[in-house]
N, C-alpha and C. Protein backbone atom coordinates (compact mmCIF):
# COMPACT_ATOMS: atom_id res chain seq x y z
N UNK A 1 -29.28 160.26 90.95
CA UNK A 1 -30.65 160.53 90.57
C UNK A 1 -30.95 159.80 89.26
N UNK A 2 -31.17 158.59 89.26
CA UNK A 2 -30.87 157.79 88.23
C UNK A 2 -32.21 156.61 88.90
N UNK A 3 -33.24 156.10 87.54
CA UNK A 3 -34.26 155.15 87.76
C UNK A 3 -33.76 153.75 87.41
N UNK A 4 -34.47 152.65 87.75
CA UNK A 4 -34.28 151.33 87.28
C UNK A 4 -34.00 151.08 86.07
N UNK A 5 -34.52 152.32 85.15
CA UNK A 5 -34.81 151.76 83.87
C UNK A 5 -33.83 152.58 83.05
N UNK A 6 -33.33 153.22 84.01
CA UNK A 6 -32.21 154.00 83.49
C UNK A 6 -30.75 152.97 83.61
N UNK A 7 -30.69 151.80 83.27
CA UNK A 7 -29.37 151.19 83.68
C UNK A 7 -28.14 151.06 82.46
N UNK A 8 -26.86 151.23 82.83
CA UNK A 8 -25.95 151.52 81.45
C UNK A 8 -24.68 150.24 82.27
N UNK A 9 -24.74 149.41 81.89
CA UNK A 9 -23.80 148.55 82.38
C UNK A 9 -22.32 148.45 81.48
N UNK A 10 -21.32 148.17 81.88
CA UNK A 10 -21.06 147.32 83.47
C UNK A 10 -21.37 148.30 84.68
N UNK A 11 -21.88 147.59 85.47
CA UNK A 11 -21.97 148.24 86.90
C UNK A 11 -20.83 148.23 87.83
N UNK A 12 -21.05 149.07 88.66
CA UNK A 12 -19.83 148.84 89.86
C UNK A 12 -20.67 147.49 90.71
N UNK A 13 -19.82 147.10 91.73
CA UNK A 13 -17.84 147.33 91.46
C UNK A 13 -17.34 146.87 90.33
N UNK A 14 -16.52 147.86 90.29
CA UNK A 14 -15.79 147.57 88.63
C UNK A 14 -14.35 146.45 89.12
N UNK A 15 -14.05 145.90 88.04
CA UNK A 15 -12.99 145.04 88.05
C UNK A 15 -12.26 145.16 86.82
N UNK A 16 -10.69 144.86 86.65
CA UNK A 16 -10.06 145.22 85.64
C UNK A 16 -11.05 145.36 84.20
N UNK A 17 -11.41 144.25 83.85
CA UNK A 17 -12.39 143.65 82.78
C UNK A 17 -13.29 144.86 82.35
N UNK A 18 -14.31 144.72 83.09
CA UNK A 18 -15.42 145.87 83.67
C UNK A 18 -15.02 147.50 83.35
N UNK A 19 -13.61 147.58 83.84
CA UNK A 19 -13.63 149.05 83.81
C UNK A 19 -13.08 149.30 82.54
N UNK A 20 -12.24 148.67 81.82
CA UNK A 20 -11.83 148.61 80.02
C UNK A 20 -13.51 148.86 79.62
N UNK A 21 -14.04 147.76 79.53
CA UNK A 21 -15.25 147.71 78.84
C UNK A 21 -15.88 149.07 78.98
N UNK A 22 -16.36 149.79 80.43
CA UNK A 22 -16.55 151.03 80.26
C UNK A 22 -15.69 151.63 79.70
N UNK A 23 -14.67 152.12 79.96
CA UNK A 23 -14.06 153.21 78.87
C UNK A 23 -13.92 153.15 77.95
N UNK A 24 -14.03 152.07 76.99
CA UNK A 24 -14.07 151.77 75.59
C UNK A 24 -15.74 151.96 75.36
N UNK A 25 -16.56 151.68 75.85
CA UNK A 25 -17.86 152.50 75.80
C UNK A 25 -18.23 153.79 75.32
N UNK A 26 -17.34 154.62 76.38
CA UNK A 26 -17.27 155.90 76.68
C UNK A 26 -16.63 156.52 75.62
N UNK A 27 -15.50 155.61 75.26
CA UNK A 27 -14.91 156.43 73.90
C UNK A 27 -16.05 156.01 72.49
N UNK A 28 -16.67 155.28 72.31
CA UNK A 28 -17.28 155.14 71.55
C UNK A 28 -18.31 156.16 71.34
N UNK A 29 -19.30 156.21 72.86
CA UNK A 29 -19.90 157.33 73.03
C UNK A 29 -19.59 158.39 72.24
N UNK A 30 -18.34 159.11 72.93
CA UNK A 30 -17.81 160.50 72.53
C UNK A 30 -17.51 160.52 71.04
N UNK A 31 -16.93 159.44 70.52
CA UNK A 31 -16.62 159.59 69.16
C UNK A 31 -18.14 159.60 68.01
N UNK A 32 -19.16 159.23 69.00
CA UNK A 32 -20.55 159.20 67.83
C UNK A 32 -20.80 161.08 67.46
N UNK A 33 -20.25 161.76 68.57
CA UNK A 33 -20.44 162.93 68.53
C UNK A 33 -22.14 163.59 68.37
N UNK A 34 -22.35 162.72 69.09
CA UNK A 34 -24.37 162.50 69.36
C UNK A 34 -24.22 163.32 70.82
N UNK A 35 -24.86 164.63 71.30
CA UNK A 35 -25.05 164.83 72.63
C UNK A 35 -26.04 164.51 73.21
N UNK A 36 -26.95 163.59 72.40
CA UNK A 36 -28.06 163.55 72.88
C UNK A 36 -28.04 162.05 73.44
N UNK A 37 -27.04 161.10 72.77
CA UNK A 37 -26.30 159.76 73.23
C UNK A 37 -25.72 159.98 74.01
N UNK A 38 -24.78 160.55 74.23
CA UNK A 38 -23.74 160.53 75.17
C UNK A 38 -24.19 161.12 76.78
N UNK A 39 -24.83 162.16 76.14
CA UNK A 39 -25.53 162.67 77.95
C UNK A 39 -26.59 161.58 78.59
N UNK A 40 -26.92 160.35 78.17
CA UNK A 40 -27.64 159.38 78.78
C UNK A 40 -26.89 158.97 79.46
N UNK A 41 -25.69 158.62 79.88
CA UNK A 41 -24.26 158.09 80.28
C UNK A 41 -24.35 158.62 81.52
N UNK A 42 -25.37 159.53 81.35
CA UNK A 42 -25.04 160.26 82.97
C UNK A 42 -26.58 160.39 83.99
N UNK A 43 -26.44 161.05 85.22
CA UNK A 43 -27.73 160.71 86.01
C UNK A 43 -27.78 162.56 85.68
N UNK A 44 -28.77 162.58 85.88
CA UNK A 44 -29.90 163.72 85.78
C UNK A 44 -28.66 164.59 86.62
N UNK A 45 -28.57 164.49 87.44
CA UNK A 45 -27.89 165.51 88.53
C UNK A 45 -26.34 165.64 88.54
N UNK A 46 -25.91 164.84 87.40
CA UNK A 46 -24.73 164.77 87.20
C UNK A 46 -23.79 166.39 87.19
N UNK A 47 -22.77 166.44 88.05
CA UNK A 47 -21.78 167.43 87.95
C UNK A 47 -20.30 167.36 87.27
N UNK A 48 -19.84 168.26 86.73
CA UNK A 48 -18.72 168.00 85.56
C UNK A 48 -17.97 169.06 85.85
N UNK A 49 -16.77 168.91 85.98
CA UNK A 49 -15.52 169.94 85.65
C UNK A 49 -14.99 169.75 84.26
N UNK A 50 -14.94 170.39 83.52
CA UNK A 50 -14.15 170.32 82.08
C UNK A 50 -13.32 171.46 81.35
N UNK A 51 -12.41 171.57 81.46
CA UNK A 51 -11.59 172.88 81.62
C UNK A 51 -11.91 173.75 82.81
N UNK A 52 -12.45 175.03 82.59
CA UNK A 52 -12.82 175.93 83.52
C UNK A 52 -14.18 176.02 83.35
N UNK A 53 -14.95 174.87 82.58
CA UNK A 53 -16.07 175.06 81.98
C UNK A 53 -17.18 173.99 83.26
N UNK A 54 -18.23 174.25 83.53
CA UNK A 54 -19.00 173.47 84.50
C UNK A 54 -20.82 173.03 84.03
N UNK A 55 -20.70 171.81 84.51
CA UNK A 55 -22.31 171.37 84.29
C UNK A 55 -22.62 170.58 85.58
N UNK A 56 -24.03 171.29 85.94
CA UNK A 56 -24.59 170.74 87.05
C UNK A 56 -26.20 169.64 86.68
N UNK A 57 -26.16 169.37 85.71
CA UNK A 57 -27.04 168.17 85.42
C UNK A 57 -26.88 167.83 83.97
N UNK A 58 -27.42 166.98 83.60
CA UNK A 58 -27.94 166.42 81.92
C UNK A 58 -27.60 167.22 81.28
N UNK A 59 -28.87 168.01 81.32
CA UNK A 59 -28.74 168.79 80.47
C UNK A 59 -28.28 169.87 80.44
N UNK A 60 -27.10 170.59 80.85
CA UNK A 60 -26.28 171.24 80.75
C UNK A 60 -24.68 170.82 80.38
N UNK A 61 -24.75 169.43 80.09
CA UNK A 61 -23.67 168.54 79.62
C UNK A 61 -24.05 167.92 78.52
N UNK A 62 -25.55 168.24 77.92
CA UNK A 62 -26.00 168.18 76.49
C UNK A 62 -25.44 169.47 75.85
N UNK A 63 -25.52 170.47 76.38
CA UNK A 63 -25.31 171.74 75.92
C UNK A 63 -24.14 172.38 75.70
N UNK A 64 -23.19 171.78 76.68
CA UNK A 64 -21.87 171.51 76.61
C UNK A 64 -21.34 170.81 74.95
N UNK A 65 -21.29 169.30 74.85
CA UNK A 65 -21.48 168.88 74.13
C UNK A 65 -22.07 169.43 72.87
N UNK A 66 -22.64 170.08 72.78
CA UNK A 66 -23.17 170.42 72.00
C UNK A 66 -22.45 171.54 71.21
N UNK A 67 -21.95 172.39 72.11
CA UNK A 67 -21.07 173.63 71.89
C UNK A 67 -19.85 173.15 71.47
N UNK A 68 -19.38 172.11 71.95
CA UNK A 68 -18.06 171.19 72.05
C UNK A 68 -17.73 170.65 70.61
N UNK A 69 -18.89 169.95 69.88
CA UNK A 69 -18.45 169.40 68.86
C UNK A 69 -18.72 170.42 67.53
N UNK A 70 -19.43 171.19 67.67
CA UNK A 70 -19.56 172.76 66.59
C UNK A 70 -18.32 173.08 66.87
N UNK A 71 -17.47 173.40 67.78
CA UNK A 71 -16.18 173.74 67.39
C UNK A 71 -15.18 172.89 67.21
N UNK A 72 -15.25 171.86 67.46
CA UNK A 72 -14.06 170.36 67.10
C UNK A 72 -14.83 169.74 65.89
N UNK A 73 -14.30 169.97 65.14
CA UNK A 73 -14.29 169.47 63.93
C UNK A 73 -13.56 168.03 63.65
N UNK A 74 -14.38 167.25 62.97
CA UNK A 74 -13.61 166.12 62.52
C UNK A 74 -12.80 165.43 63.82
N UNK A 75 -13.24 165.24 65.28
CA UNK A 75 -13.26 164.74 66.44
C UNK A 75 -13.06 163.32 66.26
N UNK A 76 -11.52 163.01 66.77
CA UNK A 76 -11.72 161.76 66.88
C UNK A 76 -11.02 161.18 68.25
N UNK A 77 -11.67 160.39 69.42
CA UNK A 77 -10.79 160.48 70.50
C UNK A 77 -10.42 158.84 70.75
N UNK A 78 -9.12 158.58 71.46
CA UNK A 78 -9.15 157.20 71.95
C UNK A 78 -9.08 157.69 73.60
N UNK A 79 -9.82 156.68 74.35
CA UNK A 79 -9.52 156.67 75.77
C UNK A 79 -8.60 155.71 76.23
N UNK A 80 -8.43 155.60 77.38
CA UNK A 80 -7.17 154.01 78.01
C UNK A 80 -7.37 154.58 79.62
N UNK A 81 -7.76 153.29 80.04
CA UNK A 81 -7.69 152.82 81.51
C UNK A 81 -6.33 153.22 82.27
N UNK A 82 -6.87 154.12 83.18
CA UNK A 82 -5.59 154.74 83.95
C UNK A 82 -5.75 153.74 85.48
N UNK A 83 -6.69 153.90 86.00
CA UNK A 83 -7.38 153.49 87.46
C UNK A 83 -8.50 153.07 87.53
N UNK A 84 -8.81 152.17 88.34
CA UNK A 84 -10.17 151.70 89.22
C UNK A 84 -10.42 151.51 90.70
N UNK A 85 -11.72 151.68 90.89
CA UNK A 85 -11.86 151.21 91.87
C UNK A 85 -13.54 150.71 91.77
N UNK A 86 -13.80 150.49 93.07
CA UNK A 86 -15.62 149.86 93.04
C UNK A 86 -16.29 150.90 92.05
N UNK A 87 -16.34 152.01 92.51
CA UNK A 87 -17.36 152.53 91.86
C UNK A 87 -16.13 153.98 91.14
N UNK A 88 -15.60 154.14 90.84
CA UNK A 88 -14.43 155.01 90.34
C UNK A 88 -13.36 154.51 89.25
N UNK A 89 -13.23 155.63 88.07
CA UNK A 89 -12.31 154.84 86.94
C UNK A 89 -11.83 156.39 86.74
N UNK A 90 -10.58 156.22 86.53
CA UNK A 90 -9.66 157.51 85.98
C UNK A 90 -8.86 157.05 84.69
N UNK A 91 -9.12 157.89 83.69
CA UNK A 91 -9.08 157.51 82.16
C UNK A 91 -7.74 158.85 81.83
N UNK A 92 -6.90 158.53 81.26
CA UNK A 92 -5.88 159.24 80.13
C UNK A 92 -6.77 158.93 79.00
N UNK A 93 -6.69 160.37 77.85
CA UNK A 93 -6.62 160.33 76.70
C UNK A 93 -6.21 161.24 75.79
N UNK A 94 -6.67 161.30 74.45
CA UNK A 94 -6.28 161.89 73.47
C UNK A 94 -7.29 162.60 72.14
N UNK A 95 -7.46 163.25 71.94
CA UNK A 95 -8.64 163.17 70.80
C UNK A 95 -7.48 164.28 70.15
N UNK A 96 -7.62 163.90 68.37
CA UNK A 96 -7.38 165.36 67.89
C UNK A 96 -9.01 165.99 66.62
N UNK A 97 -8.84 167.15 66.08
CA UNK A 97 -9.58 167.78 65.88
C UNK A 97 -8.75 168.80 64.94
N UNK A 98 -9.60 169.91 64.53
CA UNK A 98 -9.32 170.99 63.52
C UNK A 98 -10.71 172.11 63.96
N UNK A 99 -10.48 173.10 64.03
CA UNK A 99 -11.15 174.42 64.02
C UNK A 99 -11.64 174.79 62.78
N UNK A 100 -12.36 176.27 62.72
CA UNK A 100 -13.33 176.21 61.60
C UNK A 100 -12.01 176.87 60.32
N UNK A 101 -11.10 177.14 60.62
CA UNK A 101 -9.65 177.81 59.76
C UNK A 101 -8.87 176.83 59.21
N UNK A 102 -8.89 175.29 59.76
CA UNK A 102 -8.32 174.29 59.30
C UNK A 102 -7.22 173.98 59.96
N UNK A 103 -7.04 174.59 61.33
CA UNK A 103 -5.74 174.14 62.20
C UNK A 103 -6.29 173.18 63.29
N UNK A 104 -4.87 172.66 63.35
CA UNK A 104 -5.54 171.15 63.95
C UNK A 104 -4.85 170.88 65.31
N UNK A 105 -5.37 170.47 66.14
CA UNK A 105 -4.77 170.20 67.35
C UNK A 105 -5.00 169.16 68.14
N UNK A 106 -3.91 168.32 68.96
CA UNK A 106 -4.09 167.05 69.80
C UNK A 106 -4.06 167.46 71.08
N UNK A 107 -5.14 166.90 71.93
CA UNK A 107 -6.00 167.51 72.81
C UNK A 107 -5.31 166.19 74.29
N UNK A 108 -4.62 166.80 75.25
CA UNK A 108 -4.33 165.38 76.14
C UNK A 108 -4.80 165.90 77.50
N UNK A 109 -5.89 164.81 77.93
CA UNK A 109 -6.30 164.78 79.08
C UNK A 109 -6.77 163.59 80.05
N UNK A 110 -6.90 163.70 81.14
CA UNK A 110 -7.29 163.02 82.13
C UNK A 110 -8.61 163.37 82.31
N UNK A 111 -9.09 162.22 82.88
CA UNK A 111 -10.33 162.09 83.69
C UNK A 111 -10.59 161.14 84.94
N UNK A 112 -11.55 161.86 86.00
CA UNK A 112 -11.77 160.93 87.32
C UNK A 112 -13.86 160.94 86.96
N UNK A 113 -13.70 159.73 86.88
CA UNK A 113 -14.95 159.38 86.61
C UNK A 113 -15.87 158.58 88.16
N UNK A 114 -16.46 158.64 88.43
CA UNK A 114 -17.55 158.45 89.48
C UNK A 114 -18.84 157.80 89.23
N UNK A 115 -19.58 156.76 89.30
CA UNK A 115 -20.98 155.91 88.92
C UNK A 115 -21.57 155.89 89.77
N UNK A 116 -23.02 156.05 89.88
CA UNK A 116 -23.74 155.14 90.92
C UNK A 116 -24.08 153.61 90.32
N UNK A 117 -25.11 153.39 91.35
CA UNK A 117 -25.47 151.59 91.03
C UNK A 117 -25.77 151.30 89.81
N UNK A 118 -26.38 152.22 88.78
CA UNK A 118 -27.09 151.49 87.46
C UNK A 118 -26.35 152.51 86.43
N UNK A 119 -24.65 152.38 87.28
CA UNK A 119 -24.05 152.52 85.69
C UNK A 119 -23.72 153.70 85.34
N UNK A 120 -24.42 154.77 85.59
CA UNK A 120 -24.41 156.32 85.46
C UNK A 120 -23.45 157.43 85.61
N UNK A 121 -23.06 157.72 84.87
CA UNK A 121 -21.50 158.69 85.68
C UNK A 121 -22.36 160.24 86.42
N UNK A 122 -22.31 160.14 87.89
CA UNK A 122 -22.62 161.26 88.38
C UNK A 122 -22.02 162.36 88.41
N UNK A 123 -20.10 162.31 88.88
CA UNK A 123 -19.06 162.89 88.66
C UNK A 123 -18.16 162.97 87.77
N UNK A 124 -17.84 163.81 86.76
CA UNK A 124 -16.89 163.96 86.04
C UNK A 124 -15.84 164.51 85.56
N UNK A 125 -14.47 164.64 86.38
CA UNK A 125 -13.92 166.40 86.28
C UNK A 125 -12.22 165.65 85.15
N UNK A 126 -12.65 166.51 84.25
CA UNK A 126 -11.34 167.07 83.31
C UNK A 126 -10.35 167.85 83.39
N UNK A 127 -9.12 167.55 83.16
CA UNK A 127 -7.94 168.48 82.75
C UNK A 127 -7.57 167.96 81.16
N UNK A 128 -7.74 169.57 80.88
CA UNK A 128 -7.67 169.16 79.00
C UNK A 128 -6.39 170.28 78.80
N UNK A 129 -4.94 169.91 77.97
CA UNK A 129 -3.77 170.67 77.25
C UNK A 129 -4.57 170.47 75.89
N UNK A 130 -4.18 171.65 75.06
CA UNK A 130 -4.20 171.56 73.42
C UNK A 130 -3.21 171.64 73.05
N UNK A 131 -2.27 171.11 72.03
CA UNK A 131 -0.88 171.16 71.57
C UNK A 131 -1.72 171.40 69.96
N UNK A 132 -0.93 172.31 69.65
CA UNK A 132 -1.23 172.85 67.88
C UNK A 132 -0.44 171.56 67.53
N UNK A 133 -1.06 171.35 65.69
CA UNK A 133 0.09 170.02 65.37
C UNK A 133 -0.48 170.23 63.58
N UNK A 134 0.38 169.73 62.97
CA UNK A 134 0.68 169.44 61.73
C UNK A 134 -0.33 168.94 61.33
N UNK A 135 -1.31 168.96 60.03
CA UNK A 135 -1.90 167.62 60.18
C UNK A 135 -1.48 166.59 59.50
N UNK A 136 -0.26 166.46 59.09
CA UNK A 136 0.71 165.38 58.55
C UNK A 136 1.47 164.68 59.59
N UNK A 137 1.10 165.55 61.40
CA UNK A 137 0.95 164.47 62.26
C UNK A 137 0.10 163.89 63.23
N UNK A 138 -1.20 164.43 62.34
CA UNK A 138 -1.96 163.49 62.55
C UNK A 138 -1.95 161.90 62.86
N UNK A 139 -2.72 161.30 64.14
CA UNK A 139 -2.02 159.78 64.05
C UNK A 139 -3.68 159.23 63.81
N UNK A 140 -4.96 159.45 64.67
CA UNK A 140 -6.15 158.96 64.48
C UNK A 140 -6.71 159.31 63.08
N UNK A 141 -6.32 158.13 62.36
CA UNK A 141 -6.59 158.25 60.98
C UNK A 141 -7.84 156.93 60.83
N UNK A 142 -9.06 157.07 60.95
CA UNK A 142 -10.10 156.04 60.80
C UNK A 142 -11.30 156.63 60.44
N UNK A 143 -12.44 156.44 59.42
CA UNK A 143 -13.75 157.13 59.42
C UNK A 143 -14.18 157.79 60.99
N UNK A 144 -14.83 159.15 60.68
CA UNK A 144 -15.53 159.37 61.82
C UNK A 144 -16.54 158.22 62.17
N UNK A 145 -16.32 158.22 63.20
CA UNK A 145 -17.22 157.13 64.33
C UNK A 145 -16.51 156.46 65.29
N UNK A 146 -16.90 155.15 65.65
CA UNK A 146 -15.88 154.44 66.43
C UNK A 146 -14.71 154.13 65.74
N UNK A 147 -13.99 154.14 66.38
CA UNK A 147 -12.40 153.46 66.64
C UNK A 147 -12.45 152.23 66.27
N UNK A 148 -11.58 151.73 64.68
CA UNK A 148 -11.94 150.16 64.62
C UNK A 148 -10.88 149.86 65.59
N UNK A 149 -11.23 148.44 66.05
CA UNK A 149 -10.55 147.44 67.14
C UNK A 149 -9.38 147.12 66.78
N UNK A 150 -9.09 147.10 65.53
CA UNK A 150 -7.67 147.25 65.49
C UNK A 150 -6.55 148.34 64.81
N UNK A 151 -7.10 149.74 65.06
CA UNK A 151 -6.50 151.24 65.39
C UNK A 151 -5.75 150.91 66.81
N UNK A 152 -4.50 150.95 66.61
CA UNK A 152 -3.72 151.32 67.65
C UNK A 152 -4.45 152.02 68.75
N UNK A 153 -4.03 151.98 70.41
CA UNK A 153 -4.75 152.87 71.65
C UNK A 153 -3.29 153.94 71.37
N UNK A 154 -3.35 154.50 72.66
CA UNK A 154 -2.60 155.61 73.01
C UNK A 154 -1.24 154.86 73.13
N UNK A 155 -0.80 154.18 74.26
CA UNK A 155 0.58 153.50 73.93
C UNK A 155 0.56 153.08 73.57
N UNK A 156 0.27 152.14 72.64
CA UNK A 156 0.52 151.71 70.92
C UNK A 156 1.18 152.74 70.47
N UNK A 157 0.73 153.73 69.89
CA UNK A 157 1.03 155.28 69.36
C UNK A 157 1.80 156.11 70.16
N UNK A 158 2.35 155.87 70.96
CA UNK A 158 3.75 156.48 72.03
C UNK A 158 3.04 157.53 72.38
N UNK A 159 1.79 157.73 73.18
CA UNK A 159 1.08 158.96 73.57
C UNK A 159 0.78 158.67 74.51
C-alpha cells in the first residue's frame, strides 16, 4: 500500500550490491533515532513482529519506535547482510544501549525483511536476545548518529 511518490530505493530485485546498500540505509535510519524517519521506510500497511511486540501499519511502528528509543538510551546499532533475494533481505545485528539506571546492554538479533516495488518494507519480523554487559565492554564507540564508514561492522568486532 505504497504510492509512486512514495519510492525509497534500491528497489527489488535486489542484488548483492543493492541489498548492502539497503541495510546500511536501514542502519542509518535506526541509528537517527527519528520515528518519524524511519517509519517512512515502510508502506502504510506494513506488519512487524518484534519481540512479542506487533504493528499492523505505519503508524503503529511510529509508536513502537517511539516507545523503543525512550527506553534505549544512547542507541547505537550496526546491521550486516545475512541474505537476499528479489524482493527479500535477512539482516544479523547488534545495537547496544543503557536504561534509565545506567545499565547497559548488547542487544543481538536477526531480521527477515520483505519490500514491495518502490522500496518499502511491508514485512518485518524480529528475534531480539539482551545480554547485560560492562560498559567498559562497550565496543560501538562513535557520536550518536550514523556509524562512521570506517567503525568496524559486526565481524570486524568478532560479533
Amino acid at each position: 500500500m505504497s504510492t509512486a511518490a512514495q519510492v525509497r530505493p534500491p528497489l527489488p530485485p535486489f542484488n548483492r550490491e543493492s541489498a548492502i546498500e539497503k541495510v546500511r540505509l536501514a542502519e542509518d535510519g535506526w541509528n537517527s533515532r527519528d520515528p518519524e524517519r524511519v517509519s517512512l521506510a515502510y508502506t502504510l500497511d506494513t506488519k512487524w513482529r518484534n519481540r512479542a511486540e506487533f504493528a499492523n501499519n505505519r503508524e503503529e511502528a511510529k509508536a513502537f519506535l517511539t516507545r523503543k528509543w525512550a527506553k534505549e538510551l544512547d542507541y547505537r546499532l550496526i546491521k550486516e547482510l545475512w541474505a537476499y533475494s528479489d524482493t527479500r533481505i535477512a539482516v544479523r545485528y547488534a545495537y547496544e544501549w543503557h536504561d534509565d539506571s545506567g545499565n547497559w546492554f548488547r542487544s543481538y538479533g536477526n531480521e527477515n525483511w520483505e519490500f514491495d516495488e518502490h522500496g518499502l518494507m511491508f514485512q518485518r519480523y524480529a528475534c531480539i536476545n539482551d545480554m547485560p554487559i560492562k560498559e567498559s565492554e562497550r565496543k560501538f564507540h562513535w557520536p550518536l548518529g550514523r556509524r562512521p564508514d570506517d567503525h568496524p561492522g559486526l565481524s570486524d568486532l568478532g560479533l
